[in-house]
C-alpha atoms as a PDB file:
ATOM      1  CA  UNK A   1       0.000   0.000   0.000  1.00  0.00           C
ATOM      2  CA  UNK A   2       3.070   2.400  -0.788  1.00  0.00           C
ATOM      3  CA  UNK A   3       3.620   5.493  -2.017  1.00  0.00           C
ATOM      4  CA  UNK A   4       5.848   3.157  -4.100  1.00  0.00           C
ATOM      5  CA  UNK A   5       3.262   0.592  -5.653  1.00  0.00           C
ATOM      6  CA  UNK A   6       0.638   3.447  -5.453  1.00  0.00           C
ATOM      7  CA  UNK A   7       1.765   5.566  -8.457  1.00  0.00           C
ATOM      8  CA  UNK A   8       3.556   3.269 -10.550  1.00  0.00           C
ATOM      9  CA  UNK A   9       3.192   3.004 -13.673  1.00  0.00           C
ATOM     10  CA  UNK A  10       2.906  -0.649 -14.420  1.00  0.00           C
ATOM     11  CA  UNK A  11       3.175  -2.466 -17.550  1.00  0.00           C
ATOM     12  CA  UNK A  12       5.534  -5.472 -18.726  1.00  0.00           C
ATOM     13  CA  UNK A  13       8.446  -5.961 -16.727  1.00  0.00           C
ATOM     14  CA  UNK A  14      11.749  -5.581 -18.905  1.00  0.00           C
ATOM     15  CA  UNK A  15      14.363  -9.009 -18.350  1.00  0.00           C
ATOM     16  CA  UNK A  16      16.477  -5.971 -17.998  1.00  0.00           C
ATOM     17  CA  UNK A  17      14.495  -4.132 -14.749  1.00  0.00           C
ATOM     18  CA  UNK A  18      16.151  -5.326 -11.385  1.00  0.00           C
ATOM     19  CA  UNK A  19      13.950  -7.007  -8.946  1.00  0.00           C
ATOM     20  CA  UNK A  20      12.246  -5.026  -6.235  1.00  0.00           C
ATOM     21  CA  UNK A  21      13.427  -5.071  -2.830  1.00  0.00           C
ATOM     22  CA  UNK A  22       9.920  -6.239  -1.373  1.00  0.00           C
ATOM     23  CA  UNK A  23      11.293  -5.945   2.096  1.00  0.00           C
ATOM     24  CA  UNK A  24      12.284  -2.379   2.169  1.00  0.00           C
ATOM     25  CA  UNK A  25       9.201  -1.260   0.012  1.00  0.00           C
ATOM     26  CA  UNK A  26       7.099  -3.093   2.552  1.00  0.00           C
ATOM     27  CA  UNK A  27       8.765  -1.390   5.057  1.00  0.00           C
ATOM     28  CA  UNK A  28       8.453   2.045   3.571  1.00  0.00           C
ATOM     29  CA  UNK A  29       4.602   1.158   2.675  1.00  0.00           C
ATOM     30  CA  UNK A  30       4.715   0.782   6.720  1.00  0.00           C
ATOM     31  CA  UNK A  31       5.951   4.429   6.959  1.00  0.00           C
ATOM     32  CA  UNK A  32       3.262   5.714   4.111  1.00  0.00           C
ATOM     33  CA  UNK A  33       0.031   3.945   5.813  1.00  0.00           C
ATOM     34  CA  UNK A  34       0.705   4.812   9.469  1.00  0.00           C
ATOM     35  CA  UNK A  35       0.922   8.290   8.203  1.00  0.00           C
ATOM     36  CA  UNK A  36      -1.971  10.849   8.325  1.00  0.00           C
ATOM     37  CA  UNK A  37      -5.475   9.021   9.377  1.00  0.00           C
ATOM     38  CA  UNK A  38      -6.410   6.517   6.224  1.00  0.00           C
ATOM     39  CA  UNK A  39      -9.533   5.946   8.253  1.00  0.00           C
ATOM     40  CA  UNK A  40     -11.039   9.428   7.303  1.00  0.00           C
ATOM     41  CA  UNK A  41     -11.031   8.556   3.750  1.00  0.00           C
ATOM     42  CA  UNK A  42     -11.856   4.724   5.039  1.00  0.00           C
ATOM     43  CA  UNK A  43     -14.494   5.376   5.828  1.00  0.00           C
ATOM     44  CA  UNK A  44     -16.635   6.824   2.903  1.00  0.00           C
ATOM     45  CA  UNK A  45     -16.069   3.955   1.353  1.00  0.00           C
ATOM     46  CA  UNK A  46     -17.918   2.012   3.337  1.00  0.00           C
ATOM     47  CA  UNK A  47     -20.872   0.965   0.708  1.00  0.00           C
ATOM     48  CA  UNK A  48     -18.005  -0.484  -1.258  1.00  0.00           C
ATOM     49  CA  UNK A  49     -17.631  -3.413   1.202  1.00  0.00           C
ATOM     50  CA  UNK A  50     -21.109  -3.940   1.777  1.00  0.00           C
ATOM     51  CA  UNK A  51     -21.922  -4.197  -1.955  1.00  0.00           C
ATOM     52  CA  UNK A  52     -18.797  -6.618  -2.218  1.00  0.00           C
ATOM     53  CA  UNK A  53     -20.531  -8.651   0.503  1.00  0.00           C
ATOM     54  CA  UNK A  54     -23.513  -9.304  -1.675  1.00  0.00           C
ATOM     55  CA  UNK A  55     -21.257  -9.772  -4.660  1.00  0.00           C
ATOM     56  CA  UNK A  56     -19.845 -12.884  -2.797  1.00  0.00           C
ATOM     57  CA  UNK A  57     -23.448 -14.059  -2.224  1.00  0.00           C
ATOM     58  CA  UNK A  58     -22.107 -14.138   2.001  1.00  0.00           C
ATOM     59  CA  UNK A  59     -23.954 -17.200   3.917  1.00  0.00           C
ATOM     60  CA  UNK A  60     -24.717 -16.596   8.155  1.00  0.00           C
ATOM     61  CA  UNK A  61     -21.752 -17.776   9.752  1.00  0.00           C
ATOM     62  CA  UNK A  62     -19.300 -18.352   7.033  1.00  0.00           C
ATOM     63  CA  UNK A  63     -15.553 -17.973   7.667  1.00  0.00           C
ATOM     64  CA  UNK A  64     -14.259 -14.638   6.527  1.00  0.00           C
ATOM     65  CA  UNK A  65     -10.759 -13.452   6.011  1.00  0.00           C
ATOM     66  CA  UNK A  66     -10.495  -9.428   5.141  1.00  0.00           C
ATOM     67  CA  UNK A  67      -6.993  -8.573   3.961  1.00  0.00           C
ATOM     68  CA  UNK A  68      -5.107  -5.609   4.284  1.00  0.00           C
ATOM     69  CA  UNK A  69      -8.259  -4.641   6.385  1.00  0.00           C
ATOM     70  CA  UNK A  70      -7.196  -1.015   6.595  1.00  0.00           C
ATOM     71  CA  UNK A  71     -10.071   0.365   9.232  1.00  0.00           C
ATOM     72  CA  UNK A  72     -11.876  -2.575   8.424  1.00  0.00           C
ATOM     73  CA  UNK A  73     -15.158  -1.532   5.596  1.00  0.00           C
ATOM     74  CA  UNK A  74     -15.795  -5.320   4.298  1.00  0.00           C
ATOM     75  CA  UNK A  75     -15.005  -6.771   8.011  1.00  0.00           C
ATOM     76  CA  UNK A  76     -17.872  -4.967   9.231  1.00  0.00           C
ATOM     77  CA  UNK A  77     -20.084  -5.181   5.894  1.00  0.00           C
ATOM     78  CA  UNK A  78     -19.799  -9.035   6.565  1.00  0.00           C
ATOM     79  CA  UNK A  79     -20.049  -8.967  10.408  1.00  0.00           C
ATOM     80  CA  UNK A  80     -23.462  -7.395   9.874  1.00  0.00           C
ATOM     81  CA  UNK A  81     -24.282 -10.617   7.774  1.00  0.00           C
ATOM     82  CA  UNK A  82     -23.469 -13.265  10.274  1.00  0.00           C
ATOM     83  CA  UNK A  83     -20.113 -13.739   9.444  1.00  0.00           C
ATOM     84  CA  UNK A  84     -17.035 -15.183  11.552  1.00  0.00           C
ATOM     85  CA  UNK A  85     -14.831 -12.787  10.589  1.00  0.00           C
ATOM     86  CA  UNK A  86     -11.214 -12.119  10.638  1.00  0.00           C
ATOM     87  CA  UNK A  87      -9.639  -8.569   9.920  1.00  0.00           C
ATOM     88  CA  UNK A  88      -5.904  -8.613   8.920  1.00  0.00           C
ATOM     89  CA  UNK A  89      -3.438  -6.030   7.845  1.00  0.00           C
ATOM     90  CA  UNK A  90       0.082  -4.849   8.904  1.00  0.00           C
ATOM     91  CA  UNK A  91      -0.416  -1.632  10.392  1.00  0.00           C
ATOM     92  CA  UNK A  92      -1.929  -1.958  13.573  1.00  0.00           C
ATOM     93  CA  UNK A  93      -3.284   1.561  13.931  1.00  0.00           C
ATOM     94  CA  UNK A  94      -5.705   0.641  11.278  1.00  0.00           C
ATOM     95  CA  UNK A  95      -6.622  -2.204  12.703  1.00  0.00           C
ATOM     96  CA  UNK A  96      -7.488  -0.265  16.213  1.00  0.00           C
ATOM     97  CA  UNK A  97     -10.107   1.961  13.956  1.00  0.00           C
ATOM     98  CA  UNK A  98     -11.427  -1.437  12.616  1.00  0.00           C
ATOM     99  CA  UNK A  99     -11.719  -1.843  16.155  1.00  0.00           C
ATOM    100  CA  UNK A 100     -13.463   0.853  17.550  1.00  0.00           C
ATOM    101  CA  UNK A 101     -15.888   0.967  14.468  1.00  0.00           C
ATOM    102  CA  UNK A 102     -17.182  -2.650  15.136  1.00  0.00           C
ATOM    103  CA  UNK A 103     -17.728  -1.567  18.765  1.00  0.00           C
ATOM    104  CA  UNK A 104     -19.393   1.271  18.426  1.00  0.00           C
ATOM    105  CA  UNK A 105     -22.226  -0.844  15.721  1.00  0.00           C
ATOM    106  CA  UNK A 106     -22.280  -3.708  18.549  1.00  0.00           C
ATOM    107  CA  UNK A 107     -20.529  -6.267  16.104  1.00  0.00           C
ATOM    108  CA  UNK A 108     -17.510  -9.230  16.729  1.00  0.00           C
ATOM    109  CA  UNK A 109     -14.411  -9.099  14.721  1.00  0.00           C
ATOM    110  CA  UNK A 110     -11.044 -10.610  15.392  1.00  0.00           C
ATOM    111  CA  UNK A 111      -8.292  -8.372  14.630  1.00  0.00           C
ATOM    112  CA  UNK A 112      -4.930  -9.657  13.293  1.00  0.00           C
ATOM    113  CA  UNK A 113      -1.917  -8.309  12.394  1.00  0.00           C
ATOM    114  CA  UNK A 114      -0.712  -9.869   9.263  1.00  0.00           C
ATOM    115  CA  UNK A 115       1.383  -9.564   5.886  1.00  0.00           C
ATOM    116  CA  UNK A 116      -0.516 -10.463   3.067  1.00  0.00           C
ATOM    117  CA  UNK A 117       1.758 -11.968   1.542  1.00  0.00           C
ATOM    118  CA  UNK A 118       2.449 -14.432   4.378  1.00  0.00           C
ATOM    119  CA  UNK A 119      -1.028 -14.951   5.973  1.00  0.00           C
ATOM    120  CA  UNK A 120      -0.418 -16.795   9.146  1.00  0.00           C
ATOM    121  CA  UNK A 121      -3.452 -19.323   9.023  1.00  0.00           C
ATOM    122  CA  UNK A 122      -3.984 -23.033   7.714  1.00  0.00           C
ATOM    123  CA  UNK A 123      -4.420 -23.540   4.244  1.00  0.00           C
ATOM    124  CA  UNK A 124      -8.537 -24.019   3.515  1.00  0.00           C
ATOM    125  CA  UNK A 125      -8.955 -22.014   6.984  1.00  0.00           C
ATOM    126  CA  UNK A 126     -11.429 -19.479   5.460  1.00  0.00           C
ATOM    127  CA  UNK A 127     -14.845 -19.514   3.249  1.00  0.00           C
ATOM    128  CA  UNK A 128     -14.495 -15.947   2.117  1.00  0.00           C
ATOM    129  CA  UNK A 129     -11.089 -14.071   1.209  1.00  0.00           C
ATOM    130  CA  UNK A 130     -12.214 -10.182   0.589  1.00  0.00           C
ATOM    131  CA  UNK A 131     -10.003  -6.984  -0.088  1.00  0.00           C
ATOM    132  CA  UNK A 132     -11.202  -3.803  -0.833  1.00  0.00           C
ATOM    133  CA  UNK A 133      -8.741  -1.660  -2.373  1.00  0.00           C
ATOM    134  CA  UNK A 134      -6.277  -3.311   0.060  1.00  0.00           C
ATOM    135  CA  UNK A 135      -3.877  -6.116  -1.351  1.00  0.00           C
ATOM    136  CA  UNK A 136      -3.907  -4.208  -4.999  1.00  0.00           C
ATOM    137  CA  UNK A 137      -1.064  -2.275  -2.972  1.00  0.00           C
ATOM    138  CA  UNK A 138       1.073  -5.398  -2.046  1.00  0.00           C
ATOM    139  CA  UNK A 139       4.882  -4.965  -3.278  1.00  0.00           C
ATOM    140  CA  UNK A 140       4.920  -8.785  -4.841  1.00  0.00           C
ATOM    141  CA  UNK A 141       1.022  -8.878  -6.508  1.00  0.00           C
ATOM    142  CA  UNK A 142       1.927 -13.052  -7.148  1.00  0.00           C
ATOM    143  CA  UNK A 143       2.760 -13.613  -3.656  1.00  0.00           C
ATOM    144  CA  UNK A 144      -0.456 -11.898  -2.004  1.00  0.00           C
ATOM    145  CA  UNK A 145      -2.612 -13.585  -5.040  1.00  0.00           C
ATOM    146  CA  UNK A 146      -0.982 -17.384  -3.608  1.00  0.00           C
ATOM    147  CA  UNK A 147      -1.790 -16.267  -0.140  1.00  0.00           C
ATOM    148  CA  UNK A 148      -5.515 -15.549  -0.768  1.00  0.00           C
ATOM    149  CA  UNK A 149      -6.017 -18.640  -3.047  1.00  0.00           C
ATOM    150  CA  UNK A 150      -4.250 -20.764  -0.062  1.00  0.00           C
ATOM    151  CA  UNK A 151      -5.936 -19.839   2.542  1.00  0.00           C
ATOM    152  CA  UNK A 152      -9.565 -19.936   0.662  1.00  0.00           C
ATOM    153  CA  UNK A 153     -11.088 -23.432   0.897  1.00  0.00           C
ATOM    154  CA  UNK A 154     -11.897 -25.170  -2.489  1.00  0.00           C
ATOM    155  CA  UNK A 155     -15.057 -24.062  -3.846  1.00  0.00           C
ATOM    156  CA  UNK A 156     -15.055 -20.686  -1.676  1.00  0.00           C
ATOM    157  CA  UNK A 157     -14.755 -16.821  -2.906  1.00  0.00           C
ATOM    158  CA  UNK A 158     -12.282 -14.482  -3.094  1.00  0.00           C
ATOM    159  CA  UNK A 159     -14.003 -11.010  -3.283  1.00  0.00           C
ATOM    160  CA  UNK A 160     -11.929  -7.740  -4.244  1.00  0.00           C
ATOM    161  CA  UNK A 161     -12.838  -4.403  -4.955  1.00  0.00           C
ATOM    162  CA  UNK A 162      -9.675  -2.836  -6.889  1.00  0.00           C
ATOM    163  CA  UNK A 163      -9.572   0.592  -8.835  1.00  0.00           C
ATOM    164  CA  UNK A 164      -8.998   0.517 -12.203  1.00  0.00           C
ATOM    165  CA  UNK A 165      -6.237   1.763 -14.420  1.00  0.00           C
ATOM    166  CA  UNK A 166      -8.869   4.287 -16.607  1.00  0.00           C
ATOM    167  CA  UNK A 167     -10.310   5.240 -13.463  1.00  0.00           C
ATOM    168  CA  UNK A 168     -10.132   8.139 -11.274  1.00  0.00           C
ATOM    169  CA  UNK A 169      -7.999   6.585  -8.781  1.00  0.00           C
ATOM    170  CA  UNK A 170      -5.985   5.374 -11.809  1.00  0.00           C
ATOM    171  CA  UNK A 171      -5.375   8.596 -13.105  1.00  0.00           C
ATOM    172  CA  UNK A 172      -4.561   9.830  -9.826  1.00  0.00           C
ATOM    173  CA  UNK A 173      -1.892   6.973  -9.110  1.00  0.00           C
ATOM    174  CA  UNK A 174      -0.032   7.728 -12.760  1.00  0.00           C
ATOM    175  CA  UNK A 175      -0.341  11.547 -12.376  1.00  0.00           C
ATOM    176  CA  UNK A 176       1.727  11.701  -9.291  1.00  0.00           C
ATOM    177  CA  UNK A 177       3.894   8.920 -10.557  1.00  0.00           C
ATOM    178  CA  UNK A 178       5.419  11.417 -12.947  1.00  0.00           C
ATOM    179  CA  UNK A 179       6.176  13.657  -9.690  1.00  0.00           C
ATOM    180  CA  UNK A 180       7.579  10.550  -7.803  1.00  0.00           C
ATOM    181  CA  UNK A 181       8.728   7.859  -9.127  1.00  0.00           C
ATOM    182  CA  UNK A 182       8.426   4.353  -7.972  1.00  0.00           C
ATOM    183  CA  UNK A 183      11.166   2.555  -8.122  1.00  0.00           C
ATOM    184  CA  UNK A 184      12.204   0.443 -11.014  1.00  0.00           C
ATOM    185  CA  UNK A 185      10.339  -2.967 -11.510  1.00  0.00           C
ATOM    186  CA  UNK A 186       7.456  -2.783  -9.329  1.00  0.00           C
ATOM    187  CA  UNK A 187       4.119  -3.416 -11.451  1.00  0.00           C
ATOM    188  CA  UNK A 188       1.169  -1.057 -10.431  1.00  0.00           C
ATOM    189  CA  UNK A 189      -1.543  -1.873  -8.057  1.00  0.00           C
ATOM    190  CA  UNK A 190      -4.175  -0.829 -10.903  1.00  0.00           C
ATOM    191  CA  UNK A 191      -3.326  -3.560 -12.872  1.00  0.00           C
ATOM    192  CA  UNK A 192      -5.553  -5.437 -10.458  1.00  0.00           C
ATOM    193  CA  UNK A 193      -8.671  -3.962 -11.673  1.00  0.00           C
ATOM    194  CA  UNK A 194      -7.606  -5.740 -15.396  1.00  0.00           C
ATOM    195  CA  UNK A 195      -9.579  -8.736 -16.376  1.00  0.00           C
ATOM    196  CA  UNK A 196      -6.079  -9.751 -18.094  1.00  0.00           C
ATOM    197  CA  UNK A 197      -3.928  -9.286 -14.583  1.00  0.00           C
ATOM    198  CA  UNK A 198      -6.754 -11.317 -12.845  1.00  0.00           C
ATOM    199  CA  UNK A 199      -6.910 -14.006 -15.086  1.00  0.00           C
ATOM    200  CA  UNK A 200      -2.667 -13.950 -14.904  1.00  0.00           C
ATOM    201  CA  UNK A 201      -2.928 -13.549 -11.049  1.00  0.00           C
ATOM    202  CA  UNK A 202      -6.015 -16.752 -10.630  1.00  0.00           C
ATOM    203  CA  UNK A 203      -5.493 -19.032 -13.271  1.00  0.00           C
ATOM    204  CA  UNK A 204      -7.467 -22.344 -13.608  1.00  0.00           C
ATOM    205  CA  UNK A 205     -10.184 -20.472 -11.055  1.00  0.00           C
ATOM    206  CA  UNK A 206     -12.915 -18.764 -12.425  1.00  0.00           C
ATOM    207  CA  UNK A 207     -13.292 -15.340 -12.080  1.00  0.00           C
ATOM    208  CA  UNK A 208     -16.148 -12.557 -12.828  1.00  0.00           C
ATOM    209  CA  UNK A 209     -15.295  -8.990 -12.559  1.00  0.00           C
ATOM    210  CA  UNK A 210     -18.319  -6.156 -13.090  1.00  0.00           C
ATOM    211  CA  UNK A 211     -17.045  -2.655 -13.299  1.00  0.00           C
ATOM    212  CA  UNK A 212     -18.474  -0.586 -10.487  1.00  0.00           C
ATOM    213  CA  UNK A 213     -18.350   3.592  -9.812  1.00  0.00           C
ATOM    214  CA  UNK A 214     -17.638   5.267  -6.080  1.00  0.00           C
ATOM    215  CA  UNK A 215     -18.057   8.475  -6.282  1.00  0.00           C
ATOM    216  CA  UNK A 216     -15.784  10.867  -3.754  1.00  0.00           C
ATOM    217  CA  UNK A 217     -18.191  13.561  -2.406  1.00  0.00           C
ATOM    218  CA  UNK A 218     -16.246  17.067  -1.509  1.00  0.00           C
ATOM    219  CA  UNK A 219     -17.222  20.454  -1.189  1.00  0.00           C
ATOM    220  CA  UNK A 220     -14.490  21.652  -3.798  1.00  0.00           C
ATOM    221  CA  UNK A 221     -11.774  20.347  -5.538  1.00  0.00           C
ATOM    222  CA  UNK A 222      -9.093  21.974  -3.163  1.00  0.00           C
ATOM    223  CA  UNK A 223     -11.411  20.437  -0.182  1.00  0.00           C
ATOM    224  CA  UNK A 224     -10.328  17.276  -1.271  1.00  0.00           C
ATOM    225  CA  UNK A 225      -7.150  17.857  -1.722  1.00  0.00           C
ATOM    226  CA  UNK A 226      -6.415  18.900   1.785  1.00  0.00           C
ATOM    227  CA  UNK A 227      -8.420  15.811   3.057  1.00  0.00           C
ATOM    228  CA  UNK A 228      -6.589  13.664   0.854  1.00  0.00           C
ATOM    229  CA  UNK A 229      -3.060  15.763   1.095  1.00  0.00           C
ATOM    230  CA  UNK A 230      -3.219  15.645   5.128  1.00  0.00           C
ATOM    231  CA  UNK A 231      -4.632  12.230   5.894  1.00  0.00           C
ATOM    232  CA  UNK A 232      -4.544   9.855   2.811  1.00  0.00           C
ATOM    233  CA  UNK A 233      -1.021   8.341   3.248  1.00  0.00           C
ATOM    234  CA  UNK A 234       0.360   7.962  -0.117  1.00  0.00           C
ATOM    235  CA  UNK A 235      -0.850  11.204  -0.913  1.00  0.00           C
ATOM    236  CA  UNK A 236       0.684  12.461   2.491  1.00  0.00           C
ATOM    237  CA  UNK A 237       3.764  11.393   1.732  1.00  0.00           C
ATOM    238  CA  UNK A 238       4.566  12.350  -1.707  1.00  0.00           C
ATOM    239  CA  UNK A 239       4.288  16.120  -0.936  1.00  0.00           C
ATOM    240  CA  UNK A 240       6.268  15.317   1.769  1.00  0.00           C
ATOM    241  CA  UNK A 241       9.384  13.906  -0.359  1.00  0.00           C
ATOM    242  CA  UNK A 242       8.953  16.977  -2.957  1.00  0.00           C
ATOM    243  CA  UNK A 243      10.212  20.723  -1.601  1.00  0.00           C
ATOM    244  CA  UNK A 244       8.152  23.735  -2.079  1.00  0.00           C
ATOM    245  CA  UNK A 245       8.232  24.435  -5.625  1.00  0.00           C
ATOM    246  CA  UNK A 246       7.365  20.625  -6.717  1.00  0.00           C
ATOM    247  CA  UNK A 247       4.497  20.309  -4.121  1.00  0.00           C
ATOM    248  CA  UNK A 248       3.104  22.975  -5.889  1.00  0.00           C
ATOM    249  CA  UNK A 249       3.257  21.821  -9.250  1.00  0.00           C
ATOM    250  CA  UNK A 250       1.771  18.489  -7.876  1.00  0.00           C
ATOM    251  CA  UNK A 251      -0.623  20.723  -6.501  1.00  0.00           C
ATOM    252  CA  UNK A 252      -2.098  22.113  -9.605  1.00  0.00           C
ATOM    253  CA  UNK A 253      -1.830  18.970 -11.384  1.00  0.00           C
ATOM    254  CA  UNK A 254      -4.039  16.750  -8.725  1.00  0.00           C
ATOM    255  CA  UNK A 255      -6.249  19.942  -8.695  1.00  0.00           C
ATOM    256  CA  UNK A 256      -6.747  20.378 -12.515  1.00  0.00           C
ATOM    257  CA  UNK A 257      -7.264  16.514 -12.556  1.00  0.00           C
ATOM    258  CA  UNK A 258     -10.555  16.600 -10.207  1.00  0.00           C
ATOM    259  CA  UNK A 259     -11.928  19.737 -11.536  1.00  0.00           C
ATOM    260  CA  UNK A 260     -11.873  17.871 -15.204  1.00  0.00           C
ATOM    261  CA  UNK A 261     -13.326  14.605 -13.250  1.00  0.00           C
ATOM    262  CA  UNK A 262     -16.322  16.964 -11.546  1.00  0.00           C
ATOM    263  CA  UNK A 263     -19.651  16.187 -12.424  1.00  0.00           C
ATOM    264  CA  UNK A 264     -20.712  18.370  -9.359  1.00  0.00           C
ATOM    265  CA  UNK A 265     -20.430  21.768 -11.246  1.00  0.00           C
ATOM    266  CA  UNK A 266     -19.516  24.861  -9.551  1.00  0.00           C
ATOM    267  CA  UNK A 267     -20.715  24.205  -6.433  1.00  0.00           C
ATOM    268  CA  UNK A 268     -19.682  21.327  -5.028  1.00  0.00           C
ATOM    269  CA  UNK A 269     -17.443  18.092  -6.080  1.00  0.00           C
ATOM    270  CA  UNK A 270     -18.604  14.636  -7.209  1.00  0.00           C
ATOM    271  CA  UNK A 271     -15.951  12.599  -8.690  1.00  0.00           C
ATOM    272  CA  UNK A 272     -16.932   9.173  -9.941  1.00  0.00           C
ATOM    273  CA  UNK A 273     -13.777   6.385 -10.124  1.00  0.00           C
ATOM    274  CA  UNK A 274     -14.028   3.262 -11.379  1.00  0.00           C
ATOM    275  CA  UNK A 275     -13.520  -0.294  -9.741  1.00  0.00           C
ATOM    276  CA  UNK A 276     -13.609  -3.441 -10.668  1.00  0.00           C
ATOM    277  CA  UNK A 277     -15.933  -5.674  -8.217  1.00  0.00           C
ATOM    278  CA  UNK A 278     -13.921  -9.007  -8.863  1.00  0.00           C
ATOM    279  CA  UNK A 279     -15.216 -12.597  -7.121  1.00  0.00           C
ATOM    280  CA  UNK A 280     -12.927 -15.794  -7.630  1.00  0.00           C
ATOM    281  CA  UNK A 281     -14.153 -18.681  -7.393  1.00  0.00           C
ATOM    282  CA  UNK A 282     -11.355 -21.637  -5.769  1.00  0.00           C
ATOM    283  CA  UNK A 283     -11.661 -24.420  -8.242  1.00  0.00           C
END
C-alpha cells in the first residue's frame, strides 16, 4: 500500500528491470500507511464493502478473512451478515479503527496483524477471502494472489474491490507517478482492476469482474485535496518527499485533474472512479 506501488506506472516488466526489494518497500509502505489518518477517507467507502458482501453471495456464519483490512469496511459489511470474521493487515493503527468501528455498531471481529503476503493461518482455513482496495497495494502482486487462493477453501470466494487503471484513482496513481517515481520494476496496483492481470494472477479459477463507480463527495476540488493531502497516506507522503516548488506543481496537477473529473459543477465536487468488483471462485 506504498507510495511506491501506489503511483507506478505498471506495464511489462523488462528481463532488464532489477527485482524489487519487497522488504524495504514493505517497510516504507509501513511508513506511508501509518501516516496521516487513512480511516477518514476509510471510511466513505464504506458501501463499497457492503456491496462486495452481496457480490460474494455471504452465507450466516461463514468464515471470513479481510486482507489488508485497513479500518476494516468489508469486516464490518460481513459482520453485519453473520459472518465469523477475521480482519488482517500490517499496520496496527488501522486495525485499532477497525476496532473501535465494530464496537461502536455492537458487532464481533477478530483483529490480526498480518502480511498479506504471508497470511499466518492453515491452508482451507477461510470460506471468504475479501479486499477492498487493500492487497492491490502489495509490493509482490503473485505472492499476495498465492496467499488468498491458499488460505480460501476449495469451492469458496475471493471477493476484491480494486480501482482501475482508466479510473479516477488510476489517473490519480499515474499523475503523481510522474512527480515521484516508484522505483524500477514494481508493477502497479491498478493492474488489479484488469480482467487480463486477474486471469494472470487466478489461473485455472474462475473469475467474474463487473465494473463498479464510487463516487468521492467534496465540497471543492481543493477540499479534497487537503483531506486527501493531510490524511490519505500515499498522498501524504509524496508532498512530503517533494520541496516547495514541486508540491506545488503536484498541486495544480491533482487539482486540474478533479476539476476535469467533476460532475458536481460549480458548487460542489462529485468525482466518480471506477472499480472493478472481482469474485474468484477456488476451483
Amino acid at each position: 500500500m506504498s507510495t511506491e506501488s501506489a503511483v507506478s506506472a505498471g506495464g511489462p516488466q523488462s528481463s532488464t528491470v532489477p527485482q524489487p526489494d519487497y522488504l524495504a518497500i514493505k517497510e516504507r509502505q509501513r511508513a506511508t500507511w501509518s501516516s496521516g489518518d487513512y480511516a477518514v477517507v476509510g471510511t466513505t467507502l464504506q458501501i463499497v464493502g457492503e456491496r462486495l458482501c452481496e457480490a460474494v453471495d455471504l452465507r450466516f456464519d461463514e468464515r471470513v478473512l479481510d486482507v489488508a483490512a485497513g479500518n476494516g469496511n468489508a469486516s464490518l459489511a460481513a459482520a453485519r451478515r453473520g459472518a465469523d470474521v477475521t480482519a488482517t493487515d500490517y499496520v496496527g493503527a488501522l486495525l485499532e479503527r477497525a476496532g473501535e468501528r465494530a464496537a461502536a455498531d455492537r458487532l464481533s471481529i477478530r483483529l490480526q496483524e498480518a502480511d498479506a503476503e504471508a497470511l499466518p493461518f492453515e491452508d482451507g482455513s477461510f470460506d471468504v477471502v475479501l479486499s477492498t482496495f487493500g492487497v492491490m497495494f502489495t509490493p509482490n502482486q503473485e505472492a499476495a494472489a498465492r496467499e488468498m487462493l491458499r488460505v480460501c477453501r476449495t469451492g469458496g470466494r475471493i471477493g476484491l474491490a480494486n480501482w482501475t487503471p482508466d479510473g479516477f484513482i488510476g489517473q490519480l496513481f499515474r499523475l503523481i507517478g510522474r512527480h515521484v517515481p516508484p522505483p524500477p520494476g514494481l508493477r502497479s496496483p491498478a493492474l488489479w482492476g484488469t480482467r487480463e492481470r486477474l486471469d494472470e494472477l487466478f489461473p485455472d479459477h474462475e473469475v467474474a469482474a463487473t465494473p463498479q463507480v464510487f463516487s468521492f463527495r467534496y465540497r471543492s476540488p481543493e477540499h479534497w485535496l487537503d483531506v486527501f493531502r493531510t490524511f490519505y497516506g500515499p498522498t501524504n507522503r509524496a508532498f512530503a518527499s517533494l520541496d516547495g516548488e514541486r508540491q506545488a506543481s503536484l498541486e495544480a496537477d491533482i487539482l486540474d485533474l478533479l476539476s476535469r473529473s467533476n460532475r458536481g459543477g460549480s458548487g460542489t465536487l462529485i468525482v466518480p472512479s471506477e472499480y472493478l468488483e472481482v469474485v474468484v471462485t477456488k476451483s
